[in-house]
Protein backbone atom coordinates (compact mmCIF):
# COMPACT_ATOMS: atom_id res chain seq x y z
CA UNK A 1 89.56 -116.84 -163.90
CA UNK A 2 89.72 -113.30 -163.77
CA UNK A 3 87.28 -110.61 -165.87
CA UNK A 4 88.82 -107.24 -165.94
CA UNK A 5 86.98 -104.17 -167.94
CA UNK A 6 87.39 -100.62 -167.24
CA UNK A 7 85.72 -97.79 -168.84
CA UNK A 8 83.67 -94.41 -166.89
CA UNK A 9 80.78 -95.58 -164.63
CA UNK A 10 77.77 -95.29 -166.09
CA UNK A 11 74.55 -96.78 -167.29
CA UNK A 12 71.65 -98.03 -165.23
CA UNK A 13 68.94 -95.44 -164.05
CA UNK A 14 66.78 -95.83 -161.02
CA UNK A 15 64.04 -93.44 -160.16
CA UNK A 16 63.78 -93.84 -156.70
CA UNK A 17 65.01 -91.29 -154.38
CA UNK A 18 68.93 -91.66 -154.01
CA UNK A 19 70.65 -89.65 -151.82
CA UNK A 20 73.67 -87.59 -151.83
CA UNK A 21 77.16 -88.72 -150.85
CA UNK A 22 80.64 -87.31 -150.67
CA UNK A 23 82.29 -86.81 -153.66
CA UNK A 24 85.41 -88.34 -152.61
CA UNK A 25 85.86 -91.26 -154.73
CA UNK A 26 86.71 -94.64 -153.77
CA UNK A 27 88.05 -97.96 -154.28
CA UNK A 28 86.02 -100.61 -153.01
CA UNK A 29 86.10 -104.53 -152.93
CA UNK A 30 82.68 -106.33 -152.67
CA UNK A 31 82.88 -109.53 -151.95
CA UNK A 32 79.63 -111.95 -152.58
CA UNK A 33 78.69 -110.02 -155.69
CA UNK A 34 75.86 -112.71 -156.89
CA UNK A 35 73.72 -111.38 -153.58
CA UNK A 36 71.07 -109.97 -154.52
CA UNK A 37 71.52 -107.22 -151.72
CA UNK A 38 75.22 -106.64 -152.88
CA UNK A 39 73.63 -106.08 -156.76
CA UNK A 40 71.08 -103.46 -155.50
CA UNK A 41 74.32 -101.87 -153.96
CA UNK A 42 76.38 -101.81 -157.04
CA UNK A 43 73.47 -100.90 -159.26
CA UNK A 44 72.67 -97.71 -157.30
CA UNK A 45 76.82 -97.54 -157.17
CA UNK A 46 77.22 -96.94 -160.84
CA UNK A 47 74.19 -94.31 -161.23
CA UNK A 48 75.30 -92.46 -158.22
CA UNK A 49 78.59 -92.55 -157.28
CA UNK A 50 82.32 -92.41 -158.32
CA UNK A 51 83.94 -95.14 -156.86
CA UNK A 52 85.76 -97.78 -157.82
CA UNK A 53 84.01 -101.06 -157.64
CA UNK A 54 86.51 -104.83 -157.11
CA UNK A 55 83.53 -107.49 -157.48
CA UNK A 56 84.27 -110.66 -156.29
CA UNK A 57 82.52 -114.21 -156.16
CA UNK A 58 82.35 -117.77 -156.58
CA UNK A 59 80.81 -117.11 -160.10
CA UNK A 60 82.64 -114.62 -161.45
CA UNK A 61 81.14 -115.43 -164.88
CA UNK A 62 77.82 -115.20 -163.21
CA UNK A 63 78.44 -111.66 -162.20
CA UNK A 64 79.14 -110.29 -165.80
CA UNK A 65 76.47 -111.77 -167.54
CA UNK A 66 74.52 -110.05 -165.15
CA UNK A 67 76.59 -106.48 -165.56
CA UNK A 68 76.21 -106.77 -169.30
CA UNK A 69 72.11 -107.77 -168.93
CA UNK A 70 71.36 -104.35 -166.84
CA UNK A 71 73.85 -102.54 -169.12
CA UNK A 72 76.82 -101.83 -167.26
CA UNK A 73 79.88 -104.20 -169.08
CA UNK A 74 82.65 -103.24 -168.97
CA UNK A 75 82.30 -101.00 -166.05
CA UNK A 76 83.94 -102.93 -162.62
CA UNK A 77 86.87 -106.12 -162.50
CA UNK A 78 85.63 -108.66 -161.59
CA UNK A 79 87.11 -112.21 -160.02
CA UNK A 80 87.08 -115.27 -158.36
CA UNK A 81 88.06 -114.97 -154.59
CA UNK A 82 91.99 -116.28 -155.50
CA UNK A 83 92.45 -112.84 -156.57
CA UNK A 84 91.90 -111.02 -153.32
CA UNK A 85 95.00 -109.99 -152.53
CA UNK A 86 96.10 -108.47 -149.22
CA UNK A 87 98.77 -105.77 -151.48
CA UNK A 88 95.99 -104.65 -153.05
CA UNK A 89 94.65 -101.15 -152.45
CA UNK A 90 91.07 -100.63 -151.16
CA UNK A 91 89.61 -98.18 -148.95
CA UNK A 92 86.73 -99.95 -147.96
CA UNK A 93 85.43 -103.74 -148.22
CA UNK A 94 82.23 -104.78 -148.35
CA UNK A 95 81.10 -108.68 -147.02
CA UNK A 96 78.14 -109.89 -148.67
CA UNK A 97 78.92 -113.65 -148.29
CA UNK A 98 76.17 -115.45 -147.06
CA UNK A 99 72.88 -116.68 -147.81
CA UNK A 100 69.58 -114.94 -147.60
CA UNK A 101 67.02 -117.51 -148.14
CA UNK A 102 65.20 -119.56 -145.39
CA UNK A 103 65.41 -122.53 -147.35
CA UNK A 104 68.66 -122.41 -147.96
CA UNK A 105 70.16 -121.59 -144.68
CA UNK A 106 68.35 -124.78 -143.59
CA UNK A 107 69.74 -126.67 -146.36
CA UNK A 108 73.25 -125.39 -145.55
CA UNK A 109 73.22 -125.94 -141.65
CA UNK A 110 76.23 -125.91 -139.66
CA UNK A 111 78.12 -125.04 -143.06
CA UNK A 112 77.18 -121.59 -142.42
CA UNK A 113 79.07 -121.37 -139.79
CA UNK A 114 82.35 -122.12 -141.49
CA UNK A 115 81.35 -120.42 -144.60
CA UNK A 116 80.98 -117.37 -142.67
CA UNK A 117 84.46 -117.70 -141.13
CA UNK A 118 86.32 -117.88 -143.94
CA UNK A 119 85.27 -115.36 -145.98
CA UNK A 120 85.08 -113.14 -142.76
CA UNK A 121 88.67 -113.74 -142.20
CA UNK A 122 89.67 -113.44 -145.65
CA UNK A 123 88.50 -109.40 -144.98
CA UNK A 124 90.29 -109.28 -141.55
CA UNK A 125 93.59 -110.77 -143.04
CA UNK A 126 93.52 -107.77 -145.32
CA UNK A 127 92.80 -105.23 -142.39
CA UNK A 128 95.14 -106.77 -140.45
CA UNK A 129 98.03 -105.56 -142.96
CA UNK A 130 96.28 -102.47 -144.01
CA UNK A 131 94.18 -101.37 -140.99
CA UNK A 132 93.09 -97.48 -142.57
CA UNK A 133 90.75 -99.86 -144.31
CA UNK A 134 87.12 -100.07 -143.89
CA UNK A 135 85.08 -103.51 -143.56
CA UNK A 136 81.33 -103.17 -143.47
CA UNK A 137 80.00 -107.24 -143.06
CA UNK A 138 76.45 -107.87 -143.64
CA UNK A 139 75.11 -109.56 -140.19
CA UNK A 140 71.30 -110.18 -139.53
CA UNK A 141 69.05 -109.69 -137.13
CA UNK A 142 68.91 -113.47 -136.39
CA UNK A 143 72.20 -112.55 -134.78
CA UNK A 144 70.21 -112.04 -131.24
CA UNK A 145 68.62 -115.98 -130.93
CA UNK A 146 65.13 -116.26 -130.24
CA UNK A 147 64.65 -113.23 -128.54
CA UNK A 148 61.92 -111.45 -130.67
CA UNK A 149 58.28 -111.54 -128.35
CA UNK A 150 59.06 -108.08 -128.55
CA UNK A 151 61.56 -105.87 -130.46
CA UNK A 152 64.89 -105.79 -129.87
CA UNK A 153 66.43 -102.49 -128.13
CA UNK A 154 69.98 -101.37 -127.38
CA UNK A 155 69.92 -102.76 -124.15
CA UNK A 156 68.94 -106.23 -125.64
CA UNK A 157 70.68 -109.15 -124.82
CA UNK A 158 71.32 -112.44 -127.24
CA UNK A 159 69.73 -115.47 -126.63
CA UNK A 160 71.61 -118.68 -127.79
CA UNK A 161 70.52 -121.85 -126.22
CA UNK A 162 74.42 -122.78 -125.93
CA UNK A 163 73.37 -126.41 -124.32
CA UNK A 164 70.61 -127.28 -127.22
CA UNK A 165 71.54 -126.10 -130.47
CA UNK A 166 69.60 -127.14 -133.48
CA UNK A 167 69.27 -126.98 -136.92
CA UNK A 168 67.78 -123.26 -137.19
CA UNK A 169 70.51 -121.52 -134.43
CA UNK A 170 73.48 -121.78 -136.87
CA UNK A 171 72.57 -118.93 -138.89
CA UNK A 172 72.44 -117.07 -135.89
CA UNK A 173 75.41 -118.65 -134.52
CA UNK A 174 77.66 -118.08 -137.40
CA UNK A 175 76.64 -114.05 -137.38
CA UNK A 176 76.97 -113.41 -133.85
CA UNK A 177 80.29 -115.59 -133.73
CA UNK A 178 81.17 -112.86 -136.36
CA UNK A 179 80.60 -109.66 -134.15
CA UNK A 180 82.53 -111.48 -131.25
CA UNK A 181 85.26 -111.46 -133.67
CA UNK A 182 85.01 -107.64 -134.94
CA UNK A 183 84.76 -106.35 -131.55
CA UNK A 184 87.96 -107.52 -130.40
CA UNK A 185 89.67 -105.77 -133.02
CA UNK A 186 88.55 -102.44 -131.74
CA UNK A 187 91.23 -101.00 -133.55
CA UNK A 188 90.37 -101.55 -136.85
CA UNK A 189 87.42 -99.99 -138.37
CA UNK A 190 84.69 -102.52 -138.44
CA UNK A 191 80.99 -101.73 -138.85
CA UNK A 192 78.71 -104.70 -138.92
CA UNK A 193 75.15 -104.09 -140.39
CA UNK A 194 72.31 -106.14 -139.25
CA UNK A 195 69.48 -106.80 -142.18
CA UNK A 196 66.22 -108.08 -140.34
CA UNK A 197 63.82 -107.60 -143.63
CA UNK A 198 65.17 -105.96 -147.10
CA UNK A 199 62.84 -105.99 -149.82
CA UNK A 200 63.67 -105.26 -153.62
CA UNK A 201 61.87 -105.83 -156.97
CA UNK A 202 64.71 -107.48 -157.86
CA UNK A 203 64.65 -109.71 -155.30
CA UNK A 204 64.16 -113.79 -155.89
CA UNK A 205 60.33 -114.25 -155.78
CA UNK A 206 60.69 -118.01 -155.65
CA UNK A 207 62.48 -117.42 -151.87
CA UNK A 208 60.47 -118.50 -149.29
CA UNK A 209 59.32 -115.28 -147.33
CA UNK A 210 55.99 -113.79 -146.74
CA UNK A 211 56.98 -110.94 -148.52
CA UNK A 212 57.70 -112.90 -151.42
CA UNK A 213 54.91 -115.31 -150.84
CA UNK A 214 52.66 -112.45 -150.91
CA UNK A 215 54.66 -111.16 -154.35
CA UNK A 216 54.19 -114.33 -155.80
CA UNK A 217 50.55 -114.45 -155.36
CA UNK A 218 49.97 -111.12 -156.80
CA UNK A 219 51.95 -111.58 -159.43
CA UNK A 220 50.01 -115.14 -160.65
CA UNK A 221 46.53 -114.09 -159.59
CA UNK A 222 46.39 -116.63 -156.95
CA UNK A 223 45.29 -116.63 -153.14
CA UNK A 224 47.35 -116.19 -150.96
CA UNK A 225 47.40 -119.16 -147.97
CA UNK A 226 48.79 -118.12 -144.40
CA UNK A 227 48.24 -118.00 -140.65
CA UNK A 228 46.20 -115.13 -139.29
CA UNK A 229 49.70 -114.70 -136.18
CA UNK A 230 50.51 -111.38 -135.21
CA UNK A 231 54.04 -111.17 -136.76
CA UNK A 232 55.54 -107.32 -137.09
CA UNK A 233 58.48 -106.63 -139.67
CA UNK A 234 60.40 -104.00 -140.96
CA UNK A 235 60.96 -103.97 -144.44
CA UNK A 236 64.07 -101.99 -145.79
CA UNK A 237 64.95 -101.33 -149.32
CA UNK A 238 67.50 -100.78 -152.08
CA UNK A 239 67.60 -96.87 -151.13
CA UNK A 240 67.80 -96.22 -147.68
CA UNK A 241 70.10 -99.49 -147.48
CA UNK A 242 72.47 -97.24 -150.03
CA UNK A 243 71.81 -94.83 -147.86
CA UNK A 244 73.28 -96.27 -144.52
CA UNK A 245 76.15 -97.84 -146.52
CA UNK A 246 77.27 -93.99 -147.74
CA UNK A 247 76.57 -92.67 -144.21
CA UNK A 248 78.96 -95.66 -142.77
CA UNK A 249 81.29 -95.23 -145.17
CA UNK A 250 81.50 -90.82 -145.17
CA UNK A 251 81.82 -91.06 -141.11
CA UNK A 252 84.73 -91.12 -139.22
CA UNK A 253 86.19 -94.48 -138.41
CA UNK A 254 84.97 -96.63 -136.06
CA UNK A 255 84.16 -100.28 -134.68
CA UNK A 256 80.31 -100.73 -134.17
CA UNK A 257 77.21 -102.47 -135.38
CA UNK A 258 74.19 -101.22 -136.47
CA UNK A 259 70.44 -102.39 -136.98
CA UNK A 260 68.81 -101.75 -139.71
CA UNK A 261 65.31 -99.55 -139.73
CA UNK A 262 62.91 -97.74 -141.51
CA UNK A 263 60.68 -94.83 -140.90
CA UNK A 264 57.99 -97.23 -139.33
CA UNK A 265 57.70 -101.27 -139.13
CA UNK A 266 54.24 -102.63 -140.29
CA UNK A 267 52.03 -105.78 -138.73
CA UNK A 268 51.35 -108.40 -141.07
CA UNK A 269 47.69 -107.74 -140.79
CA UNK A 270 47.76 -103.89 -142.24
CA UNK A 271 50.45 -105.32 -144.63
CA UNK A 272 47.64 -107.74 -146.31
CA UNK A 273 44.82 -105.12 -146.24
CA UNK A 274 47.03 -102.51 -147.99
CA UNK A 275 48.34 -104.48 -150.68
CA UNK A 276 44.79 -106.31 -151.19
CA UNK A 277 44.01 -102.17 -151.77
CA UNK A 278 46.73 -101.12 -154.21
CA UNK A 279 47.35 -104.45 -155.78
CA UNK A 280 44.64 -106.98 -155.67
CA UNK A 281 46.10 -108.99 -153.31
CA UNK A 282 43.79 -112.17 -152.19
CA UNK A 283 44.31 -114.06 -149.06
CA UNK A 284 42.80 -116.89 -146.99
CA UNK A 285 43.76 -117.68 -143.17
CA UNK A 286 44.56 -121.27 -142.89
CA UNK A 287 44.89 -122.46 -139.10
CA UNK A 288 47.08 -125.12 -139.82
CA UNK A 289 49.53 -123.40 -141.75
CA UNK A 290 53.37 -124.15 -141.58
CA UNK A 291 56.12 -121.90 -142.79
CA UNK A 292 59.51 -122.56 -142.73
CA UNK A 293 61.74 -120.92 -139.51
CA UNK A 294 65.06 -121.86 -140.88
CA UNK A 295 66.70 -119.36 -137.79
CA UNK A 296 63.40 -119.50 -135.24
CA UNK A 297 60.77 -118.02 -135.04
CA UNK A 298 60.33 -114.17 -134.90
CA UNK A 299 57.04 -112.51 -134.08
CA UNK A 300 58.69 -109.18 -133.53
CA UNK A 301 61.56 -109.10 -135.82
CA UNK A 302 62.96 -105.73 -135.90
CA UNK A 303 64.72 -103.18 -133.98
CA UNK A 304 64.24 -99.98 -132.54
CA UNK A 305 68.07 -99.89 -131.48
CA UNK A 306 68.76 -96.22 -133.39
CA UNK A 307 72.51 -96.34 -133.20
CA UNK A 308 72.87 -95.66 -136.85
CA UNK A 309 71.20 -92.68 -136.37
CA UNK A 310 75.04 -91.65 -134.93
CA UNK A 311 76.61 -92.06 -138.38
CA UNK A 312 73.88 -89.82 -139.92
CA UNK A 313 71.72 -92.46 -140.94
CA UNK A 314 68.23 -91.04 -141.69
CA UNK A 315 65.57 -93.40 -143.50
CA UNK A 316 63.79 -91.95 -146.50
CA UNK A 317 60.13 -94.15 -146.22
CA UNK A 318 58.29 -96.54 -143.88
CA UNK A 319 58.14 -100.33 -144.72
CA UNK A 320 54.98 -100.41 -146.40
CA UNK A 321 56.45 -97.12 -148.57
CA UNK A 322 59.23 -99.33 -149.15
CA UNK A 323 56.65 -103.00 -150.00
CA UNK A 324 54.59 -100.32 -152.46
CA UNK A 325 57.70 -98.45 -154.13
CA UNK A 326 59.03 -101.83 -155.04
CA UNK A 327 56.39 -103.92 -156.10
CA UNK A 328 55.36 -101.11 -158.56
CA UNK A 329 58.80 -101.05 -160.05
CA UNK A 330 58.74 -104.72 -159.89
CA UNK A 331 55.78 -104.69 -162.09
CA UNK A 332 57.40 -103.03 -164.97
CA UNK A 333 61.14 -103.83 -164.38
CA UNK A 334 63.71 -105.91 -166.82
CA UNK A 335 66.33 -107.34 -166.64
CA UNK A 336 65.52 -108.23 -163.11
């Protein structure tokens, strides 16, 4: 089943900061258009840019509903995945295929792994015959193993316990099994982009992270139950992840990765006593507290690898800027 509506962009205002981008417009496929990263994207997209958005997913019907609820129908095609053709014309594509959730990566398992293949390849098929286009994938953090005592660097080297794999690696697994793949195709022009934390107010609040734990809690007036560890995170959002995108996407060609990063991670401790100040927030340490570590656990999970930096990249807040930004919208928001 294919949707197809074309009128000018327009529709949907955001009063963050948005930064500028080139002018030059262009056409773009995105494919896993029901993440909830990829519809921050296209949102900020449509208020900001030019280009030509191809949407693509599983749900294609999903999709629209969702265009028409934040009042943009009519504005992008959008399809199931049979309709990705490689004699289509895009300049750039887009992978959001995935899943973002703890609780469903550990649903999913090994699944992942394949899951991420195919879609992956689907992308490099299409490079393959027309190689002046761009790919951006979305790959994660996780992508290093259990490597985070302390944050990862440039000079930081994965971790995969290759004889012992479990349940939680094949998240991790399935993205760094990706990168293998991009960089040997160093001709084509393949940036991957690894999310470690990405905060929205649209974001599902019944996903199991702290951050949304902690949302949750605010939200119903209720206290907030969790272990007093030392865990350090860094939080990007809707804006500067816009941000890198344009930067990837206005620079000259190239096959790299990138981590992402924000002006300034934040400690779960400061995190707690700043939103118990601006929002209310109550919270009680419980020592024997379980969470879910659906990829391992991560005490120091971000990166102070600056290699995006190189494309122009230039974050506009820190993470608890980003935390505060959102959750006020949040409060307020429709159509979320």
């Amino acid at each position: 089943m294919t949707y197809i509506s074309k009128n000018p962009h327009g529709g949907g205002s955001d009063e963050r900061f948005i930064p500028p981008e080139s002018s030059a417009r262009q056409r773009i496929a995105i494919l896993g258009a029901t993440s909830q990263i990829a519809k921050d994207l296209i949102r900020l997209f449509a208020a900001q840019s030019t280009h030509e958005l191809a949407l693509f997913a599983r749900r294609p019907e999903v999709v629209v509903k969702w265009l028409d609820a934040i009042g943009l129908p009519n504005c992008y095609t959008v399809s199931d995945f049979s309709y990705f053709g490689i004699d289509d014309h895009y300049d750039a594509i887009i992978n959001f295929v995935g899943v973002g959730d703890p609780l469903k990566a550990e649903k999913l398992g090994a699944a992942i792994v394949y899951v991420t293949l195919e879609f992956d390849e689907l992308a490099l098929s299409y490079l393959r015959k027309n190689p002046s286009c761009r790919y951006i994938f979305l790959s994660s953090g996780a992508a290093y193993g259990e490597i985070f005592d302390a944050p990862v660097t440039e000079n930081t080297k994965a971790l995969i316990d290759i004889n012992h794999l479990q349940q939680k690696d094949w998240y991790a697994v399935a993205k760094l099994h990706a990168e293998c793949r991009h960089r040997t195709l160093s001709h084509l022009s393949i940036v991957d982009i690894r999310i470690f934390n990405y905060f929205s107010n649209t974001q599902d609040m019944e996903s199991r992270f702290l951050i949304t734990d902690i949302t949750r809690a605010i939200q119903n007036a209720e206290i907030l139950k969790t272990s007093a560890d030392i865990i350090i995170r860094d939080f990007i959002s809707p804006p500067d992840f816009y941000k890198l995108v344009n930067a990837i996407l206005n620079s000259r060609a190239s096959n790299a990765v990138v981590d992402c990063f924000t002006k300034a991670p934040i400690d779960k401790i400061t995190l707690l006593l700043s939103l118990q100040e601006h929002f209310g927030l109550k919270y009680e340490f419980v020592s024997d507290f379980s969470t879910i570590n659906a990829t391992g656990s991560k005490p120091h999970y971000y990166s102070l690898n600056r290699r995006a930096q190189d494309f122009g990249y230039d974050p506009s807040r820190t993470s608890l800027e980003n935390i505060i930004v959102e959750m006020e919208i949040g409060r307020f928001a429709k159509n979320r």
